[in-house]
Protein backbone atom coordinates (compact mmCIF):
# COMPACT_ATOMS: atom_id res chain seq x y z
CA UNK A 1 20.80 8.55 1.04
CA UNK A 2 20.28 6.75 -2.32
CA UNK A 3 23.10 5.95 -4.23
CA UNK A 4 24.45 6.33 -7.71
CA UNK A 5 24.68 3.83 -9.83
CA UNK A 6 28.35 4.49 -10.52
CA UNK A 7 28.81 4.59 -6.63
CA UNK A 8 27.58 0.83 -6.33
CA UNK A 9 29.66 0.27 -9.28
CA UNK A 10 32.81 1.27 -7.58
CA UNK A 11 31.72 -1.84 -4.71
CA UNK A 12 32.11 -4.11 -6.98
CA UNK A 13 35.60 -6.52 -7.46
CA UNK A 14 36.30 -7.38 -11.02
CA UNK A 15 34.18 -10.44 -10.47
CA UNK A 16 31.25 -8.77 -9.68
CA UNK A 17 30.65 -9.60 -6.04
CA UNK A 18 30.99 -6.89 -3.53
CA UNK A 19 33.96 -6.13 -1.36
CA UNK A 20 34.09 -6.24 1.96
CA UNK A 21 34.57 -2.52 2.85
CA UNK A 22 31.42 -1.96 0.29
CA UNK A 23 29.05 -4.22 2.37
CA UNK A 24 30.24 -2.85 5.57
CA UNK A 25 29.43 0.57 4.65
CA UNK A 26 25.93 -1.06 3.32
CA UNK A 27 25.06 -2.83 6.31
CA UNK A 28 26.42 0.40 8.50
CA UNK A 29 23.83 2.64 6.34
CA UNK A 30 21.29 0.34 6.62
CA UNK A 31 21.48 0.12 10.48
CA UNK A 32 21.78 3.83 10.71
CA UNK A 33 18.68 4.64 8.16
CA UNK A 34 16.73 1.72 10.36
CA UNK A 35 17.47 3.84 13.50
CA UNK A 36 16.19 6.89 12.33
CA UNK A 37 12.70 5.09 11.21
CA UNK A 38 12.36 4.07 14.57
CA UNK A 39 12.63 6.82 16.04
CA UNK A 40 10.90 8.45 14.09
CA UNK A 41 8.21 5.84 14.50
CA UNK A 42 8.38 6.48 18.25
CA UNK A 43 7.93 10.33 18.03
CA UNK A 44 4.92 9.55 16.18
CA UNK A 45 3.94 7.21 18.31
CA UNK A 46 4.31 9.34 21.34
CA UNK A 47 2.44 12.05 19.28
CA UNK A 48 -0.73 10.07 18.81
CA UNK A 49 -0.87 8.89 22.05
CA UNK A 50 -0.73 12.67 23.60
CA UNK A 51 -3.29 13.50 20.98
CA UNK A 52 -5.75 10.53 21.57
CA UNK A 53 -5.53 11.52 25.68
CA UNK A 54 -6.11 15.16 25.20
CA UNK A 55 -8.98 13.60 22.49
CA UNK A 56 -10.37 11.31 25.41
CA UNK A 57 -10.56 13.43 28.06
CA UNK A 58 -12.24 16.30 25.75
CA UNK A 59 -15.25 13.20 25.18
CA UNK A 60 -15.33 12.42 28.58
CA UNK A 61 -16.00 16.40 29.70
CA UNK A 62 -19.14 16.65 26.86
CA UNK A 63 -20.35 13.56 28.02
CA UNK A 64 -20.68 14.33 31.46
């Protein structure tokens, strides 16, 4: 996922700014990497909240 410093490099115009095909693929990676985090986000999510139930109920049976 991390780029090269020669990869970035090769982004760049003569003047230093980046092209437009360079940000694209940026912003495309960016979007893509941001997905992933939130899904992962929301399989941990999910995971903790199956956990905490099955944790809950197990209280609630020693209490009683």
């Amino acid at each position: 996922m991390a780029q090269s410093l020669a990869a970035v490099a090769g982004q760049t115009g003569e003047t230093g700014t980046s092209g437009t095909d360079g940000s694209d693929a940026a912003i495309a990676s960016m979007e893509a990497a941001f997905d992933r985090a939130i899904a992962k986000a929301a399989e941990v999510t999910e995971a903790r909240m199956e956990g905490g139930s099955a944790l809950d109920a197990a209280r609630t049976r020693l209490s009683n």
